[in-house]
Protein backbone atom coordinates (compact mmCIF):
# COMPACT_ATOMS: atom_id res chain seq x y z
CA UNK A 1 0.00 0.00 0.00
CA UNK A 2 1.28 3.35 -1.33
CA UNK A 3 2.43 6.40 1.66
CA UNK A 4 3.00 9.62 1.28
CA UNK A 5 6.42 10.55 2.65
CA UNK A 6 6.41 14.62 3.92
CA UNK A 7 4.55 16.57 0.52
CA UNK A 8 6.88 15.57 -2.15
CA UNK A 9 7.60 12.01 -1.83
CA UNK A 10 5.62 8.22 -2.34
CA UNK A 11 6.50 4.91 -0.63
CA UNK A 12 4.88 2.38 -3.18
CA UNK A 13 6.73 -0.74 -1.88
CA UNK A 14 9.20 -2.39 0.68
CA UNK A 15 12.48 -3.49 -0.33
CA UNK A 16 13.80 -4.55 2.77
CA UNK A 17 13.39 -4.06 6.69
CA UNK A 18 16.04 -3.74 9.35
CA UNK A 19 16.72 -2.91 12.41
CA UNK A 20 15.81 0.27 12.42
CA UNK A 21 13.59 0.88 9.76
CA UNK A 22 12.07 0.13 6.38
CA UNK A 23 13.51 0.46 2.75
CA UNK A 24 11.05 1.23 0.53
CA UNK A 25 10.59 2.00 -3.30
CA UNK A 26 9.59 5.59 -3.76
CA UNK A 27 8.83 8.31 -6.04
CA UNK A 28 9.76 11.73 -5.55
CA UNK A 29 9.88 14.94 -8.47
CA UNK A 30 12.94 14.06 -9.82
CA UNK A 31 12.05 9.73 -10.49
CA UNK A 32 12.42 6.85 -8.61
CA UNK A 33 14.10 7.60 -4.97
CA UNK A 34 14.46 4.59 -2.14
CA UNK A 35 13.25 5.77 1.23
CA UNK A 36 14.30 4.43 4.45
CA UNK A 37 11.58 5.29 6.78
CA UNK A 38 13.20 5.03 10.71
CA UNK A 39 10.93 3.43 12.96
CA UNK A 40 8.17 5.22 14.52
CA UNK A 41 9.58 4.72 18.27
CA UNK A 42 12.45 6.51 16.60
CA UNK A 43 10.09 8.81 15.60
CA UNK A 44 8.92 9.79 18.78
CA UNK A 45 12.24 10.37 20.22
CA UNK A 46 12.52 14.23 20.07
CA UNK A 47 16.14 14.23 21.12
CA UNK A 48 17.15 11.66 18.05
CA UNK A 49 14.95 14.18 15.98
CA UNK A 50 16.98 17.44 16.98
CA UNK A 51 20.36 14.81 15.74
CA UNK A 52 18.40 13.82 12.63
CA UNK A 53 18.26 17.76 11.65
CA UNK A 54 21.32 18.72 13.03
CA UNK A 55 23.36 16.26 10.67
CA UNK A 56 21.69 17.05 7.79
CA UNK A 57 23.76 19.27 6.10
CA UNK A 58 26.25 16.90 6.53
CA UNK A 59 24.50 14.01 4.69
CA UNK A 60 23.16 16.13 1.94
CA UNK A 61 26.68 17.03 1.41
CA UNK A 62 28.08 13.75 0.86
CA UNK A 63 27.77 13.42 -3.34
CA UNK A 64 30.73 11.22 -4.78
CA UNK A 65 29.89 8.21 -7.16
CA UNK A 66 30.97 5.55 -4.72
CA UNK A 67 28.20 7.36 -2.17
CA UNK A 68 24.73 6.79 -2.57
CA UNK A 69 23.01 10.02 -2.28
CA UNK A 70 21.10 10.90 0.34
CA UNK A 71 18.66 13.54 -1.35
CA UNK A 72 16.46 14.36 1.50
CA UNK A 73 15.91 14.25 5.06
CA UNK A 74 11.94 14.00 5.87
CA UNK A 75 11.02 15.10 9.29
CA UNK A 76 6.65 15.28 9.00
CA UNK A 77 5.00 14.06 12.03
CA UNK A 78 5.67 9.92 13.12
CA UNK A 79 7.47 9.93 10.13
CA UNK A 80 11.38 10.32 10.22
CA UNK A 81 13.06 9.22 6.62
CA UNK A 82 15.98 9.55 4.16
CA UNK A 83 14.97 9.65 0.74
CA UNK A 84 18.39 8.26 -0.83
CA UNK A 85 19.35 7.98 -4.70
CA UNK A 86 17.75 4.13 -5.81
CA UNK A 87 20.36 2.05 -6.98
CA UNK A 88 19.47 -0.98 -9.37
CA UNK A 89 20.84 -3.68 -8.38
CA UNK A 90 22.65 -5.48 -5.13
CA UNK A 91 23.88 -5.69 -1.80
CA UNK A 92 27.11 -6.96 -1.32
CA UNK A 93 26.15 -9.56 1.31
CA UNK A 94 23.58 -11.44 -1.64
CA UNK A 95 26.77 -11.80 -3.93
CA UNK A 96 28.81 -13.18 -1.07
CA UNK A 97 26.70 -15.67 0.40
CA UNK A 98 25.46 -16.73 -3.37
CA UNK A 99 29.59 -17.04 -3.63
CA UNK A 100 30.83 -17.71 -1.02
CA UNK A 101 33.98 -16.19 -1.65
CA UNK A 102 35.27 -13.57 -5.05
CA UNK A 103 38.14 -14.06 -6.70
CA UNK A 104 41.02 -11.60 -5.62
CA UNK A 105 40.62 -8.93 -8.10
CA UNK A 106 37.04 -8.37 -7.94
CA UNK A 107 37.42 -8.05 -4.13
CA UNK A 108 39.96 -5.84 -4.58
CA UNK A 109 38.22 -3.64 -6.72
CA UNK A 110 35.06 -3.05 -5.12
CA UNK A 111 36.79 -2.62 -1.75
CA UNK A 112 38.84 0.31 -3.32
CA UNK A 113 35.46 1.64 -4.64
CA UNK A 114 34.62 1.90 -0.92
CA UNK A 115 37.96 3.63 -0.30
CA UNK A 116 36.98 6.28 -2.04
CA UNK A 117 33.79 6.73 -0.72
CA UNK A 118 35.32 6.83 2.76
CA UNK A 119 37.66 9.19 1.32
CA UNK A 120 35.33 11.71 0.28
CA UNK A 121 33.03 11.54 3.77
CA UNK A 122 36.00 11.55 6.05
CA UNK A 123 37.39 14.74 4.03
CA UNK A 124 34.08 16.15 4.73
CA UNK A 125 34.04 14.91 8.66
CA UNK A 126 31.96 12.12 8.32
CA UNK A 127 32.57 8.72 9.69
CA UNK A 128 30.17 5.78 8.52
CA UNK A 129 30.43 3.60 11.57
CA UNK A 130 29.21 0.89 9.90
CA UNK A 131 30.93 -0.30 7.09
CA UNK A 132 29.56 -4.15 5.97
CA UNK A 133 28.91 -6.29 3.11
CA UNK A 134 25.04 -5.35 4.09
CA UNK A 135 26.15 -1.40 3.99
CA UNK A 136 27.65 -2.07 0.27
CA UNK A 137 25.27 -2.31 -3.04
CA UNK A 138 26.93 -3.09 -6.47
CA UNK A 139 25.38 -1.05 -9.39
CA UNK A 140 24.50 -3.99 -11.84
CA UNK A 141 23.28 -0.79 -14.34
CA UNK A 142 27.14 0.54 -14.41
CA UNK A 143 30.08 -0.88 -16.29
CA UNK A 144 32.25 -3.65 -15.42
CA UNK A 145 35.61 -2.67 -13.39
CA UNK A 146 38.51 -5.12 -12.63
CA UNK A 147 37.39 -9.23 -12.31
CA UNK A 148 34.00 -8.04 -13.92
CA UNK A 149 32.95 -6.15 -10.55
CA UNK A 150 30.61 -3.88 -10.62
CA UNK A 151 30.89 -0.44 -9.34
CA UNK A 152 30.45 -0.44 -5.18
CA UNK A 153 28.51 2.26 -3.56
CA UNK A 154 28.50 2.91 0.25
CA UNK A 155 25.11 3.54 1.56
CA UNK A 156 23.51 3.98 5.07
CA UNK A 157 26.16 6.99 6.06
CA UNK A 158 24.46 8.58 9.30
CA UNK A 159 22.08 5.50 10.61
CA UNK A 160 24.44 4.62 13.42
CA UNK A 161 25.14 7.87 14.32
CA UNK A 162 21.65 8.86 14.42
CA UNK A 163 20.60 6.12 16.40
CA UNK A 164 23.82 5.89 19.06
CA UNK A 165 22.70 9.26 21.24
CA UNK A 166 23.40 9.37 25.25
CA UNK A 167 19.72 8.52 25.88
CA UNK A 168 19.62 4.97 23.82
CA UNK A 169 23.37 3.77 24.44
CA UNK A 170 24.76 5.72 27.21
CA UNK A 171 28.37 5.47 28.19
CA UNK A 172 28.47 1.47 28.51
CA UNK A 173 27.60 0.58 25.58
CA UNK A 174 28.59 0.27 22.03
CA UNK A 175 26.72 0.43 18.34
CA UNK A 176 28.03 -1.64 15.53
CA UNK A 177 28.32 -5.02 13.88
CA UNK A 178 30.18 -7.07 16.37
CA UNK A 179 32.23 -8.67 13.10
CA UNK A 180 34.10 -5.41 12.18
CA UNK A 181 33.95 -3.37 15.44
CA UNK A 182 37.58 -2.06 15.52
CA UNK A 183 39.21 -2.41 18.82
CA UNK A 184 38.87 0.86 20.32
CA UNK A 185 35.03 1.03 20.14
CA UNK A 186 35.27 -2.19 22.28
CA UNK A 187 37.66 -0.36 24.69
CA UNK A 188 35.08 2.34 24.51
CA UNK A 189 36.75 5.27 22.79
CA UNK A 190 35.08 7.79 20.52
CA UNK A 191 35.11 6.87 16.56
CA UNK A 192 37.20 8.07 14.32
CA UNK A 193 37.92 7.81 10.42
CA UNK A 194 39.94 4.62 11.44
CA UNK A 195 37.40 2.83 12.53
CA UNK A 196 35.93 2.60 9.07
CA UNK A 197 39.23 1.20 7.55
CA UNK A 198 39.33 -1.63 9.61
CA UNK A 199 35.57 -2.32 9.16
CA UNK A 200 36.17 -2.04 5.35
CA UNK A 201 40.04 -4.42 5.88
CA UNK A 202 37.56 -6.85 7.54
CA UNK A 203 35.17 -6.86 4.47
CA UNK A 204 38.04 -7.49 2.27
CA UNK A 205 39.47 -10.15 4.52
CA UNK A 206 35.33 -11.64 3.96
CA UNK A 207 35.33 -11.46 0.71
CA UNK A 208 38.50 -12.88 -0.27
CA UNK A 209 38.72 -15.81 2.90
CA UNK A 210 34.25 -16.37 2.76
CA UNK A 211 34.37 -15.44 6.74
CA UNK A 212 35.56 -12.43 9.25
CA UNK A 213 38.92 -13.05 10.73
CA UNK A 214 37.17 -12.17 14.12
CA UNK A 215 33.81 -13.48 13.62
CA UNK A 216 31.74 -16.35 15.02
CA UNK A 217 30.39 -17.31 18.48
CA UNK A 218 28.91 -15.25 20.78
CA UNK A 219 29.15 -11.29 20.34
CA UNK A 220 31.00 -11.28 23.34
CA UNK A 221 33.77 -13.63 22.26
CA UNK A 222 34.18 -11.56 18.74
CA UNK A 223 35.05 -8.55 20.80
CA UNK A 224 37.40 -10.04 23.15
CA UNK A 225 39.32 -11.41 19.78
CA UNK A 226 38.92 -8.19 18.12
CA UNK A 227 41.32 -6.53 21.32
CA UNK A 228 43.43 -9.54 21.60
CA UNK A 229 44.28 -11.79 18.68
CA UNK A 230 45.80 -11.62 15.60
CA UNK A 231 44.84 -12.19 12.01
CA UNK A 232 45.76 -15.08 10.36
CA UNK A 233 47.52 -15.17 7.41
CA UNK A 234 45.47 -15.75 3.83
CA UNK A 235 47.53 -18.30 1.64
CA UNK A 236 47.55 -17.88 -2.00
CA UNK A 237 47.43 -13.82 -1.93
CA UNK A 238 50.23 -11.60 -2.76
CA UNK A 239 52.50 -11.00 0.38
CA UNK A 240 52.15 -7.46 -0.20
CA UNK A 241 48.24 -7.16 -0.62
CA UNK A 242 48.78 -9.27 2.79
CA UNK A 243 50.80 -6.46 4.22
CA UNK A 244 48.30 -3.87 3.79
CA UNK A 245 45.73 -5.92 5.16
CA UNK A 246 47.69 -6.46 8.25
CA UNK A 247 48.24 -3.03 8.53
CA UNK A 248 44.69 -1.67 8.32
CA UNK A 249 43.82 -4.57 10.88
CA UNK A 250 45.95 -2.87 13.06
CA UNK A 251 45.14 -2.51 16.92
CA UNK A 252 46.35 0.83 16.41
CA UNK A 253 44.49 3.25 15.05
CA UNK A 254 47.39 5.69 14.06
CA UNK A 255 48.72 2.37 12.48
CA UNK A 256 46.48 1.67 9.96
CA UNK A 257 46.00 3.55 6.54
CA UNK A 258 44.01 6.41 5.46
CA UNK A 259 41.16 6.19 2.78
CA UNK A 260 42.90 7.47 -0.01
CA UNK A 261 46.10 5.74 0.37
CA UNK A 262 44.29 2.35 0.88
CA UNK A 263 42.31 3.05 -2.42
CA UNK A 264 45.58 3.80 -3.93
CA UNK A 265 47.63 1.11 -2.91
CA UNK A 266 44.50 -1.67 -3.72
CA UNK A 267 44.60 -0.45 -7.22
CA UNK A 268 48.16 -0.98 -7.44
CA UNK A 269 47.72 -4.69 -7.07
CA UNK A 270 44.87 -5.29 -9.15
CA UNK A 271 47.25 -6.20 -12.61
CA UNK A 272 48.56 -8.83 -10.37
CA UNK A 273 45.51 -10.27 -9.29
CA UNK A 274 44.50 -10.33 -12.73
CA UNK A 275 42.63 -14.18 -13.56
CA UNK A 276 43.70 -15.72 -9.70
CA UNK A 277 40.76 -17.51 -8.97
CA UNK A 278 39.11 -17.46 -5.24
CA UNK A 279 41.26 -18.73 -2.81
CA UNK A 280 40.80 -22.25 -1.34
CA UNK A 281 40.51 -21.53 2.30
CA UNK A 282 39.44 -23.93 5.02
CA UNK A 283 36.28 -22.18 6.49
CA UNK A 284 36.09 -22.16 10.52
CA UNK A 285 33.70 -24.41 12.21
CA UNK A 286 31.48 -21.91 14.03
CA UNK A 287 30.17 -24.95 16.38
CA UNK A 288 33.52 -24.99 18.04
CA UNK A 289 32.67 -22.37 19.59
CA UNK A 290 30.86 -23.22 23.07
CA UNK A 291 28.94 -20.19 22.58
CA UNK A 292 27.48 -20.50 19.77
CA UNK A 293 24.18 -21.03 19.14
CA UNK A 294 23.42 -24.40 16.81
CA UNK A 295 22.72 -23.41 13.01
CA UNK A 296 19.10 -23.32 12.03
CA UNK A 297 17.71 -26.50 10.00
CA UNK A 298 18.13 -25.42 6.83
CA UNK A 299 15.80 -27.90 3.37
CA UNK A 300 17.63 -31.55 2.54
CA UNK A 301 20.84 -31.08 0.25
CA UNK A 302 21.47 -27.10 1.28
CA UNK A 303 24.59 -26.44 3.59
CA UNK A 304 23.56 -24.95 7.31
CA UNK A 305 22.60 -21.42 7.44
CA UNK A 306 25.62 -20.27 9.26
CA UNK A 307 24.64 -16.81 11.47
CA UNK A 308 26.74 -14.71 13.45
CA UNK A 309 26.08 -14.17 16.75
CA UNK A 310 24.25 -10.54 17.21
CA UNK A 311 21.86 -8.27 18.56
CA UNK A 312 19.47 -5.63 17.45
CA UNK A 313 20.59 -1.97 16.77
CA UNK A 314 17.86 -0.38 18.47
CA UNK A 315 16.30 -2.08 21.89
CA UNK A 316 13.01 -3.75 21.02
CA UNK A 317 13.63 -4.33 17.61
CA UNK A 318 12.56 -7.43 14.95
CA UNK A 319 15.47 -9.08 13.32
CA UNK A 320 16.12 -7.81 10.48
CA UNK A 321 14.59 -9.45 7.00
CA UNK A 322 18.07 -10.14 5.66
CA UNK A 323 20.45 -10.74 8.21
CA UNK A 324 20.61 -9.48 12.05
CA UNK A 325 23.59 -7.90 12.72
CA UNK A 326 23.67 -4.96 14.25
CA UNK A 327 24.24 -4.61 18.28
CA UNK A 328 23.91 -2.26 21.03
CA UNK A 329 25.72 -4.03 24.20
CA UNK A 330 27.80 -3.17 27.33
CA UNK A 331 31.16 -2.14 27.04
CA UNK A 332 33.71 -5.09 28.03
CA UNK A 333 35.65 -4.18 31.38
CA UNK A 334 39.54 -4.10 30.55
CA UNK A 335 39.76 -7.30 32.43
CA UNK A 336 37.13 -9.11 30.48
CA UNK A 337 38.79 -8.53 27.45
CA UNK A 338 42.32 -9.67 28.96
CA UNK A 339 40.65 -12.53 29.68
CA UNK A 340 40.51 -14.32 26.84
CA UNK A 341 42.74 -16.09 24.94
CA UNK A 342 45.95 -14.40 23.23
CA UNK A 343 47.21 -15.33 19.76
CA UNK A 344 46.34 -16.12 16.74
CA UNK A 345 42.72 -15.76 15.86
CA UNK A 346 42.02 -19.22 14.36
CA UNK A 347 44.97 -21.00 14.23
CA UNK A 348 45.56 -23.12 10.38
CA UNK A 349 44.77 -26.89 11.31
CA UNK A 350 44.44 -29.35 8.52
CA UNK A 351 40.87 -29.29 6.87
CA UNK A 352 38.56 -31.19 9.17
CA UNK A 353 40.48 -30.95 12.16
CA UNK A 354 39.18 -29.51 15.74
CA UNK A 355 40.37 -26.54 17.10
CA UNK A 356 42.76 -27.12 19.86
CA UNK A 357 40.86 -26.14 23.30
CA UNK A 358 37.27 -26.30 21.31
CA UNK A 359 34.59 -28.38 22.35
CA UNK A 360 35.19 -30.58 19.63
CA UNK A 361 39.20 -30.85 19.91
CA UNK A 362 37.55 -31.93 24.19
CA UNK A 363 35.47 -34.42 23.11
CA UNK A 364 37.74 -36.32 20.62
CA UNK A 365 40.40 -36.30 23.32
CA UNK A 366 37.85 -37.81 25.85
CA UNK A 367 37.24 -40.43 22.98
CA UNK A 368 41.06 -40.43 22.64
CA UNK A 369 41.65 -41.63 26.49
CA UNK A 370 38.65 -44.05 27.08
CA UNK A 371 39.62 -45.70 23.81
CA UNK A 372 43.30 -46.00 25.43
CA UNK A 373 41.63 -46.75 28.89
CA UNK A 374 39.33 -49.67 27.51
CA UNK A 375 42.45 -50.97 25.54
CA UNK A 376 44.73 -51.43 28.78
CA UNK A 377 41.89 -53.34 30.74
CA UNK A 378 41.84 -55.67 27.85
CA UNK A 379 45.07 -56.31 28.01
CA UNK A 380 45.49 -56.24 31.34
CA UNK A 381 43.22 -58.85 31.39
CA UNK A 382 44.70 -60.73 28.58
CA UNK A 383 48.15 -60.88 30.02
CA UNK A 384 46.38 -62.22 33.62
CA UNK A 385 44.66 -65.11 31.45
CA UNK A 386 48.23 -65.78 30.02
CA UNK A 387 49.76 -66.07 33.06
CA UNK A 388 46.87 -68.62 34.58
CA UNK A 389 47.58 -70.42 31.72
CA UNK A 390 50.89 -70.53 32.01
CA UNK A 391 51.22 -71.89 36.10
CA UNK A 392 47.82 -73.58 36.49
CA UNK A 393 47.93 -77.05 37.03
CA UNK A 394 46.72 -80.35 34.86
CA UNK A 395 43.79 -82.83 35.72
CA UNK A 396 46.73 -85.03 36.39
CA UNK A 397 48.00 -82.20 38.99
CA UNK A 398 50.80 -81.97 36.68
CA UNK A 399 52.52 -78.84 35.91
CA UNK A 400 50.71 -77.34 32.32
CA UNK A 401 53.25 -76.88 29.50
CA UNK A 402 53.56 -73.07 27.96
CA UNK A 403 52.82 -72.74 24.37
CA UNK A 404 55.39 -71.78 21.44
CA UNK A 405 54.70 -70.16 18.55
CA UNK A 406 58.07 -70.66 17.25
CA UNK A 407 58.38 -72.35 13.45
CA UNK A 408 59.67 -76.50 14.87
């Protein structure tokens, strides 16, 4: 059912709903517009309102051709919305799980498209906060790059910041997507352009590996690892495409690139990714992990829908239609996040094989020892049977002769 949107726009139909609001198909004066429409809670909040105008001249500022526009900013009674430029095509998240993993180039390429949309906002004093597959759409309507990608545009600049204000999150707690929180939102400190290069690292450590180098388990445990392990290495990729994912991984945030270098330095390698195919990388099992909640029955033949461990955005929210990632949760105290284990973040173990310390790698070791234990009784047992043998006596009260089972 078609709603009108403030006086100039049309919501006609939904394209998606998150966490905190609704995408729809719209029509505005200009053509076709998508319109995400905040949730009317949201709505009502008259201190996320005041934000909401305050930021946008910031937002309606933001025009580069890796940015999808944001055109308007629709404050008319319940409703709160940003009409944003309608892109025909994709998400980044449908390509990778339809994937599973891209072949180098075409990662490469897209991520750099994202460079230089982070470029452009950070030059203008914007930080995303938010940077994801879900956060990325590919233009199918504009011409092949590099590894027949299409062009990547950022989208959804402003949502996080919108919605993190001292009444919803206060002090404790955190907004994000626990897979590519950098480390010093987890410790708590304000965000800063760096935060969005390791979020965007982490979406080219995705694409190219087919899962986070941080990810799985409970949110909790991906933010411990995100303070206090390292990345493991990616065979098969060039050793200095490596190197500048290590450094925008950094725990550092002085450490790690700026937008504009990274998109420079990604384009660099792109002749010599030129016809590698995707790597073959031995995916994590995510039911190691204590934690972790078991994968949802998926129909007979698929894989297991694998999900990441997450929260809503907002308090009170549905899941989102596509994929529920977002999470608003208390701050880890610094000796929580010492706590957990130091080192490599998943350690490479043949394919198949347990993690050492996981549930799995505890089990097979029980296994391991009752199979040993079971073994000794029997022979325990057989040598005590040998040894009757051996000294009981005859019928005839004469001494039994041992056997030989040496050739005569």
């Amino acid at each position: 059912m078609a709603r009108k949107i403030g006086s100039r726009y049309t919501a006609n139909q939904i394209l998606g709903r998150g966490s905190a609001g609704t995408v729809w198909l719209g029509e505005g004066p200009e053509g076709p517009v998508a319109v995400k429409l905040l949730r009317e809670d949201l709505a009502s909040d008259q201190e996320l309102v005041g934000r909401f105008v305050q930021e946008r001249t910031a937002l309606l500022g933001l025009e580069h051709p890796h940015i999808v526009t944001v055109r308007d900013l629709v404050v008319d009674g319940n409703d709160l919305a940003l009409v944003m430029d309608l892109v025909r095509g994709t998400d980044l998240r449908t390509r990778l799980e339809r994937e599973r993993r891209l072949a180098p180039e075409a990662a490469v390429a897209i991520v750099a498209d994202v460079a230089d949309a982070l470029a452009a906002a950070h030059a203008a004093g914007v930080v995303h906060r938010d940077v994801k597959p879900e956060n990325v759409l590919l233009d199918m309507q504009g011409p092949l790059g590099p590894g027949g990608a299409h062009p990547a545009l950022l989208t959804d600049f402003g949502v996080a910041k919108l919605i993190d204000s001292p009444k919803r999150t206060r002090a404790t707690k955190i907004i994000g997507t626990p897979d590519y929180l950098a480390p010093e939102i987890v410790e708590g400190l304000p965000p800063r352009a760096a935060v969005d290069i390791y979020a965007l690292a982490t979406v080219l450590y995705e694409l190219l590996a087919g899962f986070t180098p941080f990810g799985g388990g409970h949110p909790g445990a991906v933010l411990r690892r995100h303070v206090t392990e390292t990345v493991v290495p990616l065979p098969g990729i060039p050793e200095e495409l490596w190197q500048l994912l290590v450094q925008c991984l950094a725990k550092a945030p002085a450490s790690r690139l700026r937008a504009s270098e990274l998109a420079a330095r990604l384009r660099e390698q792109l002749p010599i990714l030129a016809g590698m195919p995707p790597l073959d990388v031995d995916e994590p099992d995510l039911s190691e992990d204590p934690e972790e909640e078991p994968a949802p029955a998926s129909p007979a033949g698929e894989a297991p829908v694998r999900r990441r461990g997450a929260v809503s955005l907002v308090p009170g929210a549905r899941p989102d239609s596509n994929r529920d990632t977002h999470t608003s949760m208390r701050v880890p105290a610094p000796d929580e996040l010492a706590g957990g284990a130091h080192g490599t973040a998943r350690a490479p173990r043949a394919t198949g094989a347990p993690r050492p310390g996981s549930a799995r790698h505890r089990a097979a070791v029980r296994r391991r020892r009752i199979t040993l234990g079971v073994a000794g009784v029997v022979l325990a047992a057989a040598a005590g049977v040998g040894a009757w043998w051996a000294s009981a006596d005859g019928d005839d009260g004469a001494p039994r002769p041992a056997h030989s089972t040496s050739a005569p």
